[in-house]
C-alpha atoms as a PDB file:
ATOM      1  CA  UNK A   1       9.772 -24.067 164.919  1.00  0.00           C
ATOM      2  CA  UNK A   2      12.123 -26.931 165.943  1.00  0.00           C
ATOM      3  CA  UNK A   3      11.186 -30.219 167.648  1.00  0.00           C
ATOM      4  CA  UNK A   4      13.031 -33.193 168.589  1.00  0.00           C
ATOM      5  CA  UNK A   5      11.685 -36.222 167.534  1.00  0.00           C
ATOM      6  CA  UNK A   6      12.565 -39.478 169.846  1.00  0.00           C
ATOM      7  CA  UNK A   7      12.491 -42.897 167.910  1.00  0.00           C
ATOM      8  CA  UNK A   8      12.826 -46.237 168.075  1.00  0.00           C
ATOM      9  CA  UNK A   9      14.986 -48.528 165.537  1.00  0.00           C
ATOM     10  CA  UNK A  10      17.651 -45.887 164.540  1.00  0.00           C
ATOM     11  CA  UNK A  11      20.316 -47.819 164.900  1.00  0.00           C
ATOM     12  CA  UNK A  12      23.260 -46.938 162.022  1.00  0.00           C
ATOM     13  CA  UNK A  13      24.091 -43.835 160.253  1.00  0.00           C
ATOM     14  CA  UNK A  14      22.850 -45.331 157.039  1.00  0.00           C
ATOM     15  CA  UNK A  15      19.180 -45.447 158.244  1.00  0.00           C
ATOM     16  CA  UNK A  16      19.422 -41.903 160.088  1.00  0.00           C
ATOM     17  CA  UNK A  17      20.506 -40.282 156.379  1.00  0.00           C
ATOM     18  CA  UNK A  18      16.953 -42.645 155.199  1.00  0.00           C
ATOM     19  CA  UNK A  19      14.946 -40.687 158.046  1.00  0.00           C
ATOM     20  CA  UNK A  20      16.934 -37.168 157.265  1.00  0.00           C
ATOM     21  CA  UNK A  21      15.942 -38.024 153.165  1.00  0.00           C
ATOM     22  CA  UNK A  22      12.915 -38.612 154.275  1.00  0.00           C
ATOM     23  CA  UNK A  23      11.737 -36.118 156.601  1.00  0.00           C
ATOM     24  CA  UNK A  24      13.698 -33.435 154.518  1.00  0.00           C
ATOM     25  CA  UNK A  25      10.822 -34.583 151.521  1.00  0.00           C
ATOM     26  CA  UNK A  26       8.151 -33.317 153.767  1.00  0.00           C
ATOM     27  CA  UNK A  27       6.416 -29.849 153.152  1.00  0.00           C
ATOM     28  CA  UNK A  28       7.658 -26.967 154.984  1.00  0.00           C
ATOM     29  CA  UNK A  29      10.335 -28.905 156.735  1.00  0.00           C
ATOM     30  CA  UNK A  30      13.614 -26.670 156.687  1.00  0.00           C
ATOM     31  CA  UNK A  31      16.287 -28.426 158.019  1.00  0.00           C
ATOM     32  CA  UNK A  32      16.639 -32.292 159.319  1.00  0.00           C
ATOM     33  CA  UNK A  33      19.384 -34.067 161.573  1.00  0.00           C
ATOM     34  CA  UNK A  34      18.811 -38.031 162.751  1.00  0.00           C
ATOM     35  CA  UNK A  35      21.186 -38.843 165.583  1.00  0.00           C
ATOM     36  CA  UNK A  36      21.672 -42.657 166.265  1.00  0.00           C
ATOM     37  CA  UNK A  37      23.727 -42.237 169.194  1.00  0.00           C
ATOM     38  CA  UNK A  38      20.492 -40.463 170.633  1.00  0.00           C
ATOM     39  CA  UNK A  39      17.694 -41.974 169.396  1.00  0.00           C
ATOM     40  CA  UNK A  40      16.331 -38.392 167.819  1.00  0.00           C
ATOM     41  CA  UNK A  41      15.410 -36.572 164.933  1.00  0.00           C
ATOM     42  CA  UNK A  42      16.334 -32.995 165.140  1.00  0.00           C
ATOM     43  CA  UNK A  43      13.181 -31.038 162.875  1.00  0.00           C
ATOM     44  CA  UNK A  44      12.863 -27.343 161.974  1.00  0.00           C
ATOM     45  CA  UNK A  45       9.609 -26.547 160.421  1.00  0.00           C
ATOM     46  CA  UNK A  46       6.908 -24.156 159.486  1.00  0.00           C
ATOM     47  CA  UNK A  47       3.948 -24.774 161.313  1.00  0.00           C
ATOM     48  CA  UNK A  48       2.135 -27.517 163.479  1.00  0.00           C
ATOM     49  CA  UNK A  49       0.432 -28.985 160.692  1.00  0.00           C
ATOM     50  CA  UNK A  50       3.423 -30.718 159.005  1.00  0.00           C
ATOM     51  CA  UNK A  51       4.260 -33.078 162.111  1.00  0.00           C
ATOM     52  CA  UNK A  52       1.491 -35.846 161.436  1.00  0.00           C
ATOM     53  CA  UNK A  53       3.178 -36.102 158.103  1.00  0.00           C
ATOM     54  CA  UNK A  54       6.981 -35.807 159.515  1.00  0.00           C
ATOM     55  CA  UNK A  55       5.791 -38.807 161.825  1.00  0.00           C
ATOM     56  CA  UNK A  56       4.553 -40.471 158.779  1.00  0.00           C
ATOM     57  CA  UNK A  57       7.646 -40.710 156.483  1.00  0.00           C
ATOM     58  CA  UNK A  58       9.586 -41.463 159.849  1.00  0.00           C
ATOM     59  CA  UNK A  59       7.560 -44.894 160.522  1.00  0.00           C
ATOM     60  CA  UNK A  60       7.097 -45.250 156.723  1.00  0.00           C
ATOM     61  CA  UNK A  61      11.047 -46.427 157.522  1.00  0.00           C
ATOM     62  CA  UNK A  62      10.053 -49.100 160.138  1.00  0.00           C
ATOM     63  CA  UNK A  63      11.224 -46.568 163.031  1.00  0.00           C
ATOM     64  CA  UNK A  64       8.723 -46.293 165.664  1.00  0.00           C
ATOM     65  CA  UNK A  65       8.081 -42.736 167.057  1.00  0.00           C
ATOM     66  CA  UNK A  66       7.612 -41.957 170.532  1.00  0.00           C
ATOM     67  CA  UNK A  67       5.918 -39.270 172.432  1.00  0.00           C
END
């Protein structure tokens, strides 16, 4: 499955590679890309029950996540 992600507070490349790191950590995520320029984190994944924790290590950054 893929899902973007629209954030809040993604401002530089160096914090999008913190979000990809960190998203990328998660369980049954397969592939991450963070795009500054677009506010977005690009997510493949397994299954439905990994996004309350992709969420999670997203704000765990100080980016807020909106629906």
């Amino acid at each position: 499955m893929q899902k973007k992600i629209y954030v809040a507070g993604m401002f530089d490349g160096d914090t999008a590679k913190k979000v990809e790191d960190a998203v990328r950590a998660v369980s049954g995520v397969t592939s991450v890309t963070a795009s500054p320029d677009k506010a977005q984190v690009l997510v493949d994944y397994g299954d439905e029950s990994v996004l309350p924790a992709i969420n999670a290590a997203i704000t765990a950054l100080g980016i807020d996540v909106l629906d």
